[in-house]
C-alpha atoms as a PDB file:
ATOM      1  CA  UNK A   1       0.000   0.000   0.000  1.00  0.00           C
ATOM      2  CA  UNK A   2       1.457   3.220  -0.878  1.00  0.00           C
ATOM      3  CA  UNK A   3       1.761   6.232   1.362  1.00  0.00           C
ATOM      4  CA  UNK A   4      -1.460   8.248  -0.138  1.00  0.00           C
ATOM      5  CA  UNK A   5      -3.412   5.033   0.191  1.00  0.00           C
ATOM      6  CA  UNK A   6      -2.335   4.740   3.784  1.00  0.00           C
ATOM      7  CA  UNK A   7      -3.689   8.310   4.463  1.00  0.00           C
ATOM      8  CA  UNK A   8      -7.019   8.049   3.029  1.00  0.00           C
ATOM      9  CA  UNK A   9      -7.178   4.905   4.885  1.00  0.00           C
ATOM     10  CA  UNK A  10      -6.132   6.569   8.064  1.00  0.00           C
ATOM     11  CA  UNK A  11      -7.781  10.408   7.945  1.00  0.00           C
ATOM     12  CA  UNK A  12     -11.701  10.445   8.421  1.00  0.00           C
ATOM     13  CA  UNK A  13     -12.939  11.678   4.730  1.00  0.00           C
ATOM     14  CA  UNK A  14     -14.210  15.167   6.081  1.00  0.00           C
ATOM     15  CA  UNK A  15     -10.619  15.580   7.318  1.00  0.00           C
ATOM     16  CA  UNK A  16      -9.339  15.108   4.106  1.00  0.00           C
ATOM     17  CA  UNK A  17     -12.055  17.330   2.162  1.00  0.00           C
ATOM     18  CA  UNK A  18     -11.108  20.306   4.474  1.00  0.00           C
ATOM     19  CA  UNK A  19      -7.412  19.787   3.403  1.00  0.00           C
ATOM     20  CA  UNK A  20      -8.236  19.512  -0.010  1.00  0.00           C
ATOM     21  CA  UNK A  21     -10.028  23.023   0.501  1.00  0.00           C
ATOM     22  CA  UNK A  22      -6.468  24.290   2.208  1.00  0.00           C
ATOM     23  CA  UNK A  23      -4.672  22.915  -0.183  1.00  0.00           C
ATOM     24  CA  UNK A  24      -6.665  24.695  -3.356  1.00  0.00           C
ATOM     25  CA  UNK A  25      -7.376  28.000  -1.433  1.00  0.00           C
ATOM     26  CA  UNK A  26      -3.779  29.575  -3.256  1.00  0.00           C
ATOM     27  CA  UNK A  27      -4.595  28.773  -6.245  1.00  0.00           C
ATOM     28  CA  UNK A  28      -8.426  29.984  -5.939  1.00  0.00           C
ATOM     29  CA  UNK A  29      -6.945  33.855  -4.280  1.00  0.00           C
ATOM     30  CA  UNK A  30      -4.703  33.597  -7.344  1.00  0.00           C
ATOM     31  CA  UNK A  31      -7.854  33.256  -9.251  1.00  0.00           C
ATOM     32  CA  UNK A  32     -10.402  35.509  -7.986  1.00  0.00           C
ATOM     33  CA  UNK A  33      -7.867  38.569  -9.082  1.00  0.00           C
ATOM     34  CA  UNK A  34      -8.295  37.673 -12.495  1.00  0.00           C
ATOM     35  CA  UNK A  35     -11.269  39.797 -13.682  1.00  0.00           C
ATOM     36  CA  UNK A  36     -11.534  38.655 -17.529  1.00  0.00           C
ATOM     37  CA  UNK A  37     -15.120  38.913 -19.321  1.00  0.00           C
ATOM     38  CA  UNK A  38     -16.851  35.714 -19.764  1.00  0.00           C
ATOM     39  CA  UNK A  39     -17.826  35.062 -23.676  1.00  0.00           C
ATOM     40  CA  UNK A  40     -21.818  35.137 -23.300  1.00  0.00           C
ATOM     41  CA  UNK A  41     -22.126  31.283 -24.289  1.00  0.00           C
ATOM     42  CA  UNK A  42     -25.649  30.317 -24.475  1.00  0.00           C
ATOM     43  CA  UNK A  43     -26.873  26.587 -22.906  1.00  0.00           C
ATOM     44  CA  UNK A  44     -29.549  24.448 -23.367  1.00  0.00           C
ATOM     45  CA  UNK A  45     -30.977  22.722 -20.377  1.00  0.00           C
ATOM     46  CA  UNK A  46     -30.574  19.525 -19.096  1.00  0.00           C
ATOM     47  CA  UNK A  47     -34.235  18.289 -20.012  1.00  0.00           C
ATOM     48  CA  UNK A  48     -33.783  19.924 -23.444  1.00  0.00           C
ATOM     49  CA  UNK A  49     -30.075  17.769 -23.824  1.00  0.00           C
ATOM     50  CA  UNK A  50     -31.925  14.595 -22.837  1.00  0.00           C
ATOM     51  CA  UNK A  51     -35.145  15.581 -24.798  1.00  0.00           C
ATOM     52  CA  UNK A  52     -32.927  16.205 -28.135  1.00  0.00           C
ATOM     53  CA  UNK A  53     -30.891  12.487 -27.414  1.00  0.00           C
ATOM     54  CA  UNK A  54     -34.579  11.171 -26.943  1.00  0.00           C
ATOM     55  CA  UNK A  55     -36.721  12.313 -29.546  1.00  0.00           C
ATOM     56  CA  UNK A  56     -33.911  13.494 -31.819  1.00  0.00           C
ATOM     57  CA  UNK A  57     -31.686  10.808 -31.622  1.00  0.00           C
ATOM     58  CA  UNK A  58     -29.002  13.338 -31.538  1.00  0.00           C
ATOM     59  CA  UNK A  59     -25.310  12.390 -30.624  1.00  0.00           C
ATOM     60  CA  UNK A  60     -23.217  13.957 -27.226  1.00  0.00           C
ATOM     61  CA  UNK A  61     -19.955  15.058 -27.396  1.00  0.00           C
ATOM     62  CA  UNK A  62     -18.519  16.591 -24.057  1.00  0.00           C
ATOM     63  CA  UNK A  63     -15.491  18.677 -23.772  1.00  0.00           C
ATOM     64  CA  UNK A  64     -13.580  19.880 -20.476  1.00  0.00           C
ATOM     65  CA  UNK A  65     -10.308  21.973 -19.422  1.00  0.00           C
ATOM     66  CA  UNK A  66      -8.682  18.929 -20.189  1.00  0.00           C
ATOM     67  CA  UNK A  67      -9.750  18.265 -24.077  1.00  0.00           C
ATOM     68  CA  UNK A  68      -9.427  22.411 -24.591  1.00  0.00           C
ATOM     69  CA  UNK A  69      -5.879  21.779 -23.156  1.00  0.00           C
ATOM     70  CA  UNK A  70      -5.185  18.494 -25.754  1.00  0.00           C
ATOM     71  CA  UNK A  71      -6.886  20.990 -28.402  1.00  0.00           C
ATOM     72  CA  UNK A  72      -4.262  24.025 -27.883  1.00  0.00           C
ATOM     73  CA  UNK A  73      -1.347  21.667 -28.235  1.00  0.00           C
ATOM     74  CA  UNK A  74      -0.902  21.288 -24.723  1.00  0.00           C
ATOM     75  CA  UNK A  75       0.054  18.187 -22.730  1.00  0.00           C
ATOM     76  CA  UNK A  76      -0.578  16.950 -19.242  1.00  0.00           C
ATOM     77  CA  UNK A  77      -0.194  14.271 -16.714  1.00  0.00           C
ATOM     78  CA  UNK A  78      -3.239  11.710 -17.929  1.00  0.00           C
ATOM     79  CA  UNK A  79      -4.572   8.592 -18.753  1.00  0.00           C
ATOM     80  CA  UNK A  80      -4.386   9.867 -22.406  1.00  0.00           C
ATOM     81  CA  UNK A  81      -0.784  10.794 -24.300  1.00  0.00           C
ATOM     82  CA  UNK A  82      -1.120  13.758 -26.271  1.00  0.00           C
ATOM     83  CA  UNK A  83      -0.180  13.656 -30.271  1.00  0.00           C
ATOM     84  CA  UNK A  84      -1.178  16.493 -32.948  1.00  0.00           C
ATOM     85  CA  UNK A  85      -3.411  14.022 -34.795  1.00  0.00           C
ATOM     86  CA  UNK A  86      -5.164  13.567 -31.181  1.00  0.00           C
ATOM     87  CA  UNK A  87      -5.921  17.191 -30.816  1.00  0.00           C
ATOM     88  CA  UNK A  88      -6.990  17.961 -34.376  1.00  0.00           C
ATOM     89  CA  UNK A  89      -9.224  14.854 -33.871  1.00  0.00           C
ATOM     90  CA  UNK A  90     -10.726  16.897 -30.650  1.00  0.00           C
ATOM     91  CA  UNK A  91     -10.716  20.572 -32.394  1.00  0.00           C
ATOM     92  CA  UNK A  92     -12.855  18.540 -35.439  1.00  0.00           C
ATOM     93  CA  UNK A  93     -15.332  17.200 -32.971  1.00  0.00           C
ATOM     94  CA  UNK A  94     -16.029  20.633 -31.184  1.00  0.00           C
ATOM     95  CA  UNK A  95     -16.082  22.504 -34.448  1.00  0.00           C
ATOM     96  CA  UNK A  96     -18.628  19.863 -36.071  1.00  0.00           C
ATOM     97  CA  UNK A  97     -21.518  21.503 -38.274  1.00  0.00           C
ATOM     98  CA  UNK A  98     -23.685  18.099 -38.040  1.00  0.00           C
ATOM     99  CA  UNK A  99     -26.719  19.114 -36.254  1.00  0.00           C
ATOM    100  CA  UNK A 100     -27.168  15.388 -34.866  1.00  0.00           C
ATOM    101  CA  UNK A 101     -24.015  15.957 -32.934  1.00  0.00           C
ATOM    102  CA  UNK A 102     -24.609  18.016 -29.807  1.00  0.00           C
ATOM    103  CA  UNK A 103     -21.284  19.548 -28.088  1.00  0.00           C
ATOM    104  CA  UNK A 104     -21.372  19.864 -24.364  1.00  0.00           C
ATOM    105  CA  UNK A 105     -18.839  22.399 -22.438  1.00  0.00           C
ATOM    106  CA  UNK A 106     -18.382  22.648 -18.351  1.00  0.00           C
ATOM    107  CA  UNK A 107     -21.592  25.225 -17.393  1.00  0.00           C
ATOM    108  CA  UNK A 108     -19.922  25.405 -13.950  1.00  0.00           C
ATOM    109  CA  UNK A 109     -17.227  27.388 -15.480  1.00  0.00           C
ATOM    110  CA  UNK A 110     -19.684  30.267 -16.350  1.00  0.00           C
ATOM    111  CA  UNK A 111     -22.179  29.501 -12.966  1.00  0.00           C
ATOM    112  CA  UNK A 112     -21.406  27.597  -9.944  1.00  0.00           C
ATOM    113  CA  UNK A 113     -23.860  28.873  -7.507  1.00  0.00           C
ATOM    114  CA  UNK A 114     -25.770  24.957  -7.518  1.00  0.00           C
ATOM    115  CA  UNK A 115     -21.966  23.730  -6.083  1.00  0.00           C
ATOM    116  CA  UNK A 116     -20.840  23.174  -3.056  1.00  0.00           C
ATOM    117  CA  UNK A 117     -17.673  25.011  -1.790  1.00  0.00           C
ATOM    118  CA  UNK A 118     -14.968  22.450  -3.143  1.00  0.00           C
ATOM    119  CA  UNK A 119     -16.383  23.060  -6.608  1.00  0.00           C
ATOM    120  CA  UNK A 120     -16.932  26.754  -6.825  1.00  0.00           C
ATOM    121  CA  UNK A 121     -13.294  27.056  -5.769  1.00  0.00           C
ATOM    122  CA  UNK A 122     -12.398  23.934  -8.713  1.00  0.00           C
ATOM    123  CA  UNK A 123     -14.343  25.899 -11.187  1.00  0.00           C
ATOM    124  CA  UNK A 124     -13.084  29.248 -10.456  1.00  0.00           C
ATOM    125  CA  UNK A 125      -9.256  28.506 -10.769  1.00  0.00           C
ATOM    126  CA  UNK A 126     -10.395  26.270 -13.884  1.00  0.00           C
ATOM    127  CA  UNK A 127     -12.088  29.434 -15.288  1.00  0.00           C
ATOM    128  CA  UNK A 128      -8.848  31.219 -15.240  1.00  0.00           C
ATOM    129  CA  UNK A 129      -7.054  29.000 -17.022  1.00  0.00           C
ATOM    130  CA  UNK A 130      -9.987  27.812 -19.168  1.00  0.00           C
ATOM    131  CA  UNK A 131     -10.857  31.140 -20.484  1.00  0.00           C
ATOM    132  CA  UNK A 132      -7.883  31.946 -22.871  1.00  0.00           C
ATOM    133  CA  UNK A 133      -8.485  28.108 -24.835  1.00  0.00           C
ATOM    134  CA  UNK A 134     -12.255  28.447 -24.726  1.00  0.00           C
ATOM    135  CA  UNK A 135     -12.428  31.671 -26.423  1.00  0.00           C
ATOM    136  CA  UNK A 136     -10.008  30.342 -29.231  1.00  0.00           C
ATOM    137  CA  UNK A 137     -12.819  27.348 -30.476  1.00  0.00           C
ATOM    138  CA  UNK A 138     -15.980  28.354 -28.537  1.00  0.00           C
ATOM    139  CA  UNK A 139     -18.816  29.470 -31.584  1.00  0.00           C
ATOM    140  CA  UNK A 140     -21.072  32.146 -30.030  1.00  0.00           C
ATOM    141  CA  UNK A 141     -23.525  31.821 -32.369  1.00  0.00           C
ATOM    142  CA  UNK A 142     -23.660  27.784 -31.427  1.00  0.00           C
ATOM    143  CA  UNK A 143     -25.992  26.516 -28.312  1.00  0.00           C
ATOM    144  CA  UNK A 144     -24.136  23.989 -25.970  1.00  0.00           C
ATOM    145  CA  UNK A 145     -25.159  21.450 -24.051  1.00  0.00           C
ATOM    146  CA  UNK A 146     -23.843  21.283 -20.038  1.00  0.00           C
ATOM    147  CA  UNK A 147     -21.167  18.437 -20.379  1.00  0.00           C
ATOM    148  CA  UNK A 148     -21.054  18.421 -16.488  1.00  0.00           C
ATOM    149  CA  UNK A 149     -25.128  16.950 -17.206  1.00  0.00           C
ATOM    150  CA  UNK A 150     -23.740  13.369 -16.514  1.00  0.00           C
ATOM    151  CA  UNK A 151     -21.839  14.643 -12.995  1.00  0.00           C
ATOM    152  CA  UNK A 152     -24.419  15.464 -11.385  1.00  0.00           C
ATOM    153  CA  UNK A 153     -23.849  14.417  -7.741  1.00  0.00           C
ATOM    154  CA  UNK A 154     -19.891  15.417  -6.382  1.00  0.00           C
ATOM    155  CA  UNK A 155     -20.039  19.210  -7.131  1.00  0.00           C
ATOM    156  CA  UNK A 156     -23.432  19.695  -5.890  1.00  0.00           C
ATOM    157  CA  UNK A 157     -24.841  20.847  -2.680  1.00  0.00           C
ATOM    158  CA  UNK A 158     -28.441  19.965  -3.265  1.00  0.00           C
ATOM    159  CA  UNK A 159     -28.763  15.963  -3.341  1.00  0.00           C
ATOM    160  CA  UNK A 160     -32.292  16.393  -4.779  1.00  0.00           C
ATOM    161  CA  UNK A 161     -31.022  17.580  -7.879  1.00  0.00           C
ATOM    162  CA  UNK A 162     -28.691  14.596  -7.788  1.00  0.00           C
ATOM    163  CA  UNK A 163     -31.550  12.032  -7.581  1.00  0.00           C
ATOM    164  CA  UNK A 164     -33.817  14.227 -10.350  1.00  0.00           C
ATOM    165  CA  UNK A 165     -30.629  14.526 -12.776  1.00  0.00           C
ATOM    166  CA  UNK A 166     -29.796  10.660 -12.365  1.00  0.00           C
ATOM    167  CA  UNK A 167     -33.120   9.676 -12.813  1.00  0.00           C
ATOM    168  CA  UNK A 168     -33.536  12.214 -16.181  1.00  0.00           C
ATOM    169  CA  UNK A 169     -30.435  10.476 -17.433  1.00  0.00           C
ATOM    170  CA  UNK A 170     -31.963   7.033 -17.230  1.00  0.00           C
ATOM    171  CA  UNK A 171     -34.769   7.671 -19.547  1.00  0.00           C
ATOM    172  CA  UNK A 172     -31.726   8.038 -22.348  1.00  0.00           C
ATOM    173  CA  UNK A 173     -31.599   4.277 -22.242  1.00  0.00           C
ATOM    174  CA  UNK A 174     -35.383   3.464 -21.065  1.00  0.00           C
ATOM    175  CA  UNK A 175     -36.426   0.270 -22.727  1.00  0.00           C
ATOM    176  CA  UNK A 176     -33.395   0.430 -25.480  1.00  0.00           C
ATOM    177  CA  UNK A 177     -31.000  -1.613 -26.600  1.00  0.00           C
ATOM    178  CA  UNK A 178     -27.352  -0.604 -25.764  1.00  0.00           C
ATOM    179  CA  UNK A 179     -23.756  -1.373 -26.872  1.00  0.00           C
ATOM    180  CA  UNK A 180     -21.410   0.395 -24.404  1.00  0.00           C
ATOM    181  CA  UNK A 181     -17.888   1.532 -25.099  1.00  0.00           C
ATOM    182  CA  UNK A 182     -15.489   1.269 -22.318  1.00  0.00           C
ATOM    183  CA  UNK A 183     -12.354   0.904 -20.984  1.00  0.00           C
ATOM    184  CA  UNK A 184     -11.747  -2.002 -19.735  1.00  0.00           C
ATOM    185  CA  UNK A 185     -11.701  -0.796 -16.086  1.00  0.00           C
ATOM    186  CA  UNK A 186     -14.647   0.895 -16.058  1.00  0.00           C
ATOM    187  CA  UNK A 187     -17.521  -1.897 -16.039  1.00  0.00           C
ATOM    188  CA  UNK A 188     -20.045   0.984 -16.411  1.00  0.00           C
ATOM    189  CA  UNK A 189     -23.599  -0.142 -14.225  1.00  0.00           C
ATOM    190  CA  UNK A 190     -21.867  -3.339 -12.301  1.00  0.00           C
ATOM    191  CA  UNK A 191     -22.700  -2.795  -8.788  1.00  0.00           C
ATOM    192  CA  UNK A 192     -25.506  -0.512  -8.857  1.00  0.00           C
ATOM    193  CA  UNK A 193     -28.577  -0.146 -10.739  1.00  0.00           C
ATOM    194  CA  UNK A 194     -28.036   2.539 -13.237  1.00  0.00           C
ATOM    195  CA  UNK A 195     -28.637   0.389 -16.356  1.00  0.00           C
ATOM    196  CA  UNK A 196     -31.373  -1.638 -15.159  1.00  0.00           C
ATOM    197  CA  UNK A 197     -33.935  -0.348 -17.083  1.00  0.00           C
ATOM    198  CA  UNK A 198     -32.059  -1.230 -20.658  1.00  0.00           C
ATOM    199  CA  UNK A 199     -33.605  -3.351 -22.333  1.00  0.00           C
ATOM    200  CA  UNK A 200     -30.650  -5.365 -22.841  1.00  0.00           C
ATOM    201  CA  UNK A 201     -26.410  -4.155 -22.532  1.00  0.00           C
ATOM    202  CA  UNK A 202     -23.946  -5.706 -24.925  1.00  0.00           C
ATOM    203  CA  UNK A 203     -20.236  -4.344 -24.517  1.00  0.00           C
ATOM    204  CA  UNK A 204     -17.165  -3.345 -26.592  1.00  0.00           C
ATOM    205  CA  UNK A 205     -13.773  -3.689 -23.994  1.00  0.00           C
ATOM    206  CA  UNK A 206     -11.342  -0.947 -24.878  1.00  0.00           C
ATOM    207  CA  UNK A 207      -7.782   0.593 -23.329  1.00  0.00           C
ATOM    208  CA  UNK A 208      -8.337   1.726 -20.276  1.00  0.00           C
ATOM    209  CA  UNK A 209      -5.381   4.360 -21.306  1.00  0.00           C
ATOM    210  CA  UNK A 210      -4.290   5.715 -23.829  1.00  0.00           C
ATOM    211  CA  UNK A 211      -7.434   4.556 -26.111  1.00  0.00           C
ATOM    212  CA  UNK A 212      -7.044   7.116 -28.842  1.00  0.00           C
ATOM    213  CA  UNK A 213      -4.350   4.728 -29.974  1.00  0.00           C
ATOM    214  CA  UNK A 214      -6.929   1.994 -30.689  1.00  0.00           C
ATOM    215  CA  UNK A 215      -9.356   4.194 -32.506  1.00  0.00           C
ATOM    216  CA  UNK A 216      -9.468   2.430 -35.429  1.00  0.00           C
ATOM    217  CA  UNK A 217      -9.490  -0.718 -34.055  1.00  0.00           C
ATOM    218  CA  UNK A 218     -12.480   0.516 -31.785  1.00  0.00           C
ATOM    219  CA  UNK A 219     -14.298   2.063 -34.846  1.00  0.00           C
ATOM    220  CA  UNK A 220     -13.921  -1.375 -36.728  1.00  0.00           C
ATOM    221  CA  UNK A 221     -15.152  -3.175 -34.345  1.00  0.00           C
ATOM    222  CA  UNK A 222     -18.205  -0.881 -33.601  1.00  0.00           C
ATOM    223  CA  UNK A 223     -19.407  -1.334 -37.461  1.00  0.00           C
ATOM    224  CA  UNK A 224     -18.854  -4.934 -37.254  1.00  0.00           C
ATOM    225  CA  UNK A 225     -20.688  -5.673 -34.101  1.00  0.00           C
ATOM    226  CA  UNK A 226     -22.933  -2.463 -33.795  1.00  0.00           C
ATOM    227  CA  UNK A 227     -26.186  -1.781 -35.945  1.00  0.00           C
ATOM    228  CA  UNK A 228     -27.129   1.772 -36.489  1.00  0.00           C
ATOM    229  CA  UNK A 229     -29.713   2.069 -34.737  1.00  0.00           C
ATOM    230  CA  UNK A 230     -28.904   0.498 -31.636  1.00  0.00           C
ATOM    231  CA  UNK A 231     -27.910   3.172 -28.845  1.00  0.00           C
ATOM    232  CA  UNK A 232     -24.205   3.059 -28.145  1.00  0.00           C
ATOM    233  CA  UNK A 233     -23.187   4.931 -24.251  1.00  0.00           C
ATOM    234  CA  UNK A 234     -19.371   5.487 -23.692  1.00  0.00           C
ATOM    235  CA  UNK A 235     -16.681   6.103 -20.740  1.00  0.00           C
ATOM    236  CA  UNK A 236     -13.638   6.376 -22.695  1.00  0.00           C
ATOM    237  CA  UNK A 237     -12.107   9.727 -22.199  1.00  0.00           C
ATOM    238  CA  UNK A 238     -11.438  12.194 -24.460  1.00  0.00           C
ATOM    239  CA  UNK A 239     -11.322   9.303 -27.260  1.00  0.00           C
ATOM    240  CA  UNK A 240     -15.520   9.132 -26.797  1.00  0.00           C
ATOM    241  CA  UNK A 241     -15.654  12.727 -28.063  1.00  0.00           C
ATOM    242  CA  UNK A 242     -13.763  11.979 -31.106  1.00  0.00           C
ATOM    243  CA  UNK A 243     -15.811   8.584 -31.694  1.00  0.00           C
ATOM    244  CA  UNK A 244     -19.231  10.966 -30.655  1.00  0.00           C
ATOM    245  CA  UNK A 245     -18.217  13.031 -33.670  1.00  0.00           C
ATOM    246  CA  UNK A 246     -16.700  10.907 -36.437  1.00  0.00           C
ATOM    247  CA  UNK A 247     -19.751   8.251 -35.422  1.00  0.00           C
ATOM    248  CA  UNK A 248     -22.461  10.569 -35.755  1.00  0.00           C
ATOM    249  CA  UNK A 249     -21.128  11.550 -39.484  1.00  0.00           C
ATOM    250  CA  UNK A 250     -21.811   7.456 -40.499  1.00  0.00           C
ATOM    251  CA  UNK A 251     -25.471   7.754 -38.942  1.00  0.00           C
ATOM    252  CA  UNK A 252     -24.392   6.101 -35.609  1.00  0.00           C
ATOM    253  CA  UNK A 253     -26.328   7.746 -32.196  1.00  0.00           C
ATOM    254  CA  UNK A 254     -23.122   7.854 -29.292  1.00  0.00           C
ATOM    255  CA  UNK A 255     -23.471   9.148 -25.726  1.00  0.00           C
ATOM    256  CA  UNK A 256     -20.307  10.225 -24.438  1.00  0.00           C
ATOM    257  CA  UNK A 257     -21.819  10.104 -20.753  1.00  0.00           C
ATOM    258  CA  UNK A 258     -18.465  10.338 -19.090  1.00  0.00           C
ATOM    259  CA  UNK A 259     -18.436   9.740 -15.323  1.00  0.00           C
ATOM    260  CA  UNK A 260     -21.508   9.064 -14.845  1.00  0.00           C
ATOM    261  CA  UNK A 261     -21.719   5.697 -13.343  1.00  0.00           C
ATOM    262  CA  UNK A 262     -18.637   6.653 -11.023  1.00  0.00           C
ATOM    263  CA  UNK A 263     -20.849   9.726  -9.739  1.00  0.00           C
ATOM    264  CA  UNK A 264     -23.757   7.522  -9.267  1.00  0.00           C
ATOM    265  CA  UNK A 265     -21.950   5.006  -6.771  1.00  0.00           C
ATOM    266  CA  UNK A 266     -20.702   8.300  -5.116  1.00  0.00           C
ATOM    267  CA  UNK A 267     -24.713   9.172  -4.906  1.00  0.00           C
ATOM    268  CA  UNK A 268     -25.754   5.789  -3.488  1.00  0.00           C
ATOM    269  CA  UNK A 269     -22.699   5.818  -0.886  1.00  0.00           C
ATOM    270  CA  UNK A 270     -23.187   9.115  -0.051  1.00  0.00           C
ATOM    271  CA  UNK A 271     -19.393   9.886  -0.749  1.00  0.00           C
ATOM    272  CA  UNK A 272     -18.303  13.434   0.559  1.00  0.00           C
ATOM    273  CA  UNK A 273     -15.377  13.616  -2.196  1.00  0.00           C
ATOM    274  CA  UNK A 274     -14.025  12.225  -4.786  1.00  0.00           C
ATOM    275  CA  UNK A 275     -12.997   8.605  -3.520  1.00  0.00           C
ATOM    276  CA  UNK A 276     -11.895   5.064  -4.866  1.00  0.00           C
ATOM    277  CA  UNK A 277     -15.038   2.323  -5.338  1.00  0.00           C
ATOM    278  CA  UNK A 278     -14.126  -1.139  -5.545  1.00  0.00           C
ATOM    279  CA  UNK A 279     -14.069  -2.883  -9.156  1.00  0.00           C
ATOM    280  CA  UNK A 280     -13.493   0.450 -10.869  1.00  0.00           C
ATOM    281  CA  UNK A 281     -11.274   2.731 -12.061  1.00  0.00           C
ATOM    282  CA  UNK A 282     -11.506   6.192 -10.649  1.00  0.00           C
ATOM    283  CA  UNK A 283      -9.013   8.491 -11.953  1.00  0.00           C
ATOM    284  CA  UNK A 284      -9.735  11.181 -10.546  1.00  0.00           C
ATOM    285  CA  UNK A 285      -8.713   9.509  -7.022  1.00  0.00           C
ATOM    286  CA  UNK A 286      -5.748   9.673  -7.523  1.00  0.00           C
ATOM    287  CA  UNK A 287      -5.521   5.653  -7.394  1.00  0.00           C
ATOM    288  CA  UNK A 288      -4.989   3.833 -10.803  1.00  0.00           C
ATOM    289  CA  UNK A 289      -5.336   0.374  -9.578  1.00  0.00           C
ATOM    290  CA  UNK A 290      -8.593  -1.061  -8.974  1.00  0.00           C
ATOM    291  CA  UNK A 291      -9.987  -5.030  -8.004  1.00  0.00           C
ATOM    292  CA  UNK A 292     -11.334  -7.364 -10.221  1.00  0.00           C
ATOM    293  CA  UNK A 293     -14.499  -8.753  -8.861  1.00  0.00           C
ATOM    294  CA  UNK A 294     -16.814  -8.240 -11.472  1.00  0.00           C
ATOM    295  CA  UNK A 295     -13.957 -10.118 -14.079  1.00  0.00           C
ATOM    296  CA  UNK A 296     -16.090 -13.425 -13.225  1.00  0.00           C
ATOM    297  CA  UNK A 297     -19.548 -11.777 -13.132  1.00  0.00           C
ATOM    298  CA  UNK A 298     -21.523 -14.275 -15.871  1.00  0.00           C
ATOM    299  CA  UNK A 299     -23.407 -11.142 -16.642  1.00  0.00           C
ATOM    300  CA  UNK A 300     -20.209  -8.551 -17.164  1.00  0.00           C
ATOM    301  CA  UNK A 301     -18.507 -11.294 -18.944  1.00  0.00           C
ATOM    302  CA  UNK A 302     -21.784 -12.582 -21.433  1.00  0.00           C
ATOM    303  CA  UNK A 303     -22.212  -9.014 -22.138  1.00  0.00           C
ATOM    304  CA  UNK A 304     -18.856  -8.275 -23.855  1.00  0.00           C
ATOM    305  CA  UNK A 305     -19.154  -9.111 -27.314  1.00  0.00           C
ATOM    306  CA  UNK A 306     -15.572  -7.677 -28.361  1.00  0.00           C
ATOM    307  CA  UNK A 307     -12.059  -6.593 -26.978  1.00  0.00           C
ATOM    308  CA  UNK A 308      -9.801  -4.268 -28.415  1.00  0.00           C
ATOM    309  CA  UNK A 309      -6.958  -3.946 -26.532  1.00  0.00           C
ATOM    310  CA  UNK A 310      -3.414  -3.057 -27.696  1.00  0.00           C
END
């Protein structure tokens, strides 16, 4: 066990939220001096996203400080290398014309007053940095979609508009057919009942890093297993935007819903911050390990139906 295991073993989690908030508060003063006008980005709601994904069978693409970073030729510690063909893959998928293909950017960056302390003070110094990239692709004639809409529990101080986002989210894949895209760490709805109201889940097993490397592999393997009309979810990283984009162009409708089942364990454990769940790989943790108990699971294992691994 290494020595920031042993601590969050050790330190009650409140403990450790309150240093998280010492250790930020620097870095948010820094921040708050910085007094740069907001581009006046217009949003559609939550229920309109969903509604559009629904009864418009309209593709999500979501993009954070993280894929504007990739997209300004920037690199940083990840789970994803950075290459030029990777970011003009990302700047292609924000600038998309198709009007199946909505594009979702952080709303917390413009409005945080719905988040708790720890997240106002995330999404301020975020802000700061996240200004100078945004303005350089963001369209301000375009409408974008919240691309926090599949985080809806962590940064938020109100829990009922955890429970009335999750549950808004679940009608995406009411009664449907799905083919999720994945890492293969991620074993998005084992353990909790997110996906239970599919109709039926089928899976495609992909990198758990670096998966932008596998793209074509991942895209061949989609049109040989994956009919085009059959709803296709992904956690995959920044590579689900890309596939989001270049998928919707074939006819193909792909969720890039992100976190989402990471958030929701958070929501039915009642987690305080961000923290490690058994079976899965939580990044943002700051643990890259994870168990394998749902390796065996006969209904995680009969619902792969492809692996493309490097």
């Amino acid at each position: 066990m290494n020595w920031k295991k042993r601590i969050k073993k050790i330190m009650p989690k409140r403990v450790m939220y309150v240093l998280s908030l010492i250790k930020d508060f620097p870095a948010y003063l820094k921040a708050t001096k910085d007094d740069a006008k907001m581009p006046n980005v217009s949003f559609y709601t939550n229920e309109e996203t969903v509604n559009f994904i629904i009864e418009g069978r309209k593709s999500l693409a979501r993009f954070g400080d993280g894929e504007f970073m990739w997209m300004a030729g920037e690199s940083m510690p990840s789970f994803q290398s950075y290459s030029p063909e990777f970011g003009q893959d990302l700047i292609r998928a924000f600038t998309s014309k198709n009007d199946n293909l909505l594009i979702g950017i952080p709303y917390g960056v413009f409005d945080a007053s719905k988040c708790n302390l720890s997240a106002r003070m995330h999404w301020r110094i975020i802000r700061s940095n996240f200004l100078p990239r945004l303005k350089k692709f963001v369209d301000l004639k375009r409408k974008y979609c919240d691309a926090s809409i599949t985080r809806p529990y962590i940064d938020y101080r109100d829990r009922h508009f955890s429970e009335e986002n999750f549950n808004l989210l679940k009608r995406i894949w009411n009664d449907k057919d799905i083919v999720i895209i994945e890492g293969e760490k991620t074993k998005l709805g084992m353990g909790n009942d997110l996906l239970n109201n599919a109709r039926s889940i089928k899976r495609i097993i992909c990198p758990a890093e670096n998966a932008y490397s596998a793209l074509n592999k991942i895209k061949d393997s989609i049109h040989k297993n994956v009919k085009k009309d059959t709803l296709m979810i992904s956690a995959l990283g920044p590579t689900a935007s890309i596939l989001a984009a270049q998928l919707c162009d074939e006819g193909y409708q792909f969720i890039d819903i992100g976190h989402v089942d990471v958030e929701y364990m958070w929501f039915l454990n009642h987690a305080i911050s961000r923290e490690t769940i058994e079976g899965k790989y939580v990044n943002e943790s700051g643990v890259k390990t994870c168990s394998n108990i749902y390796d065996e699971d006969d209904s995680y294992v009969h619902s792969i139906i492809d692996r493309v691994l490097m």
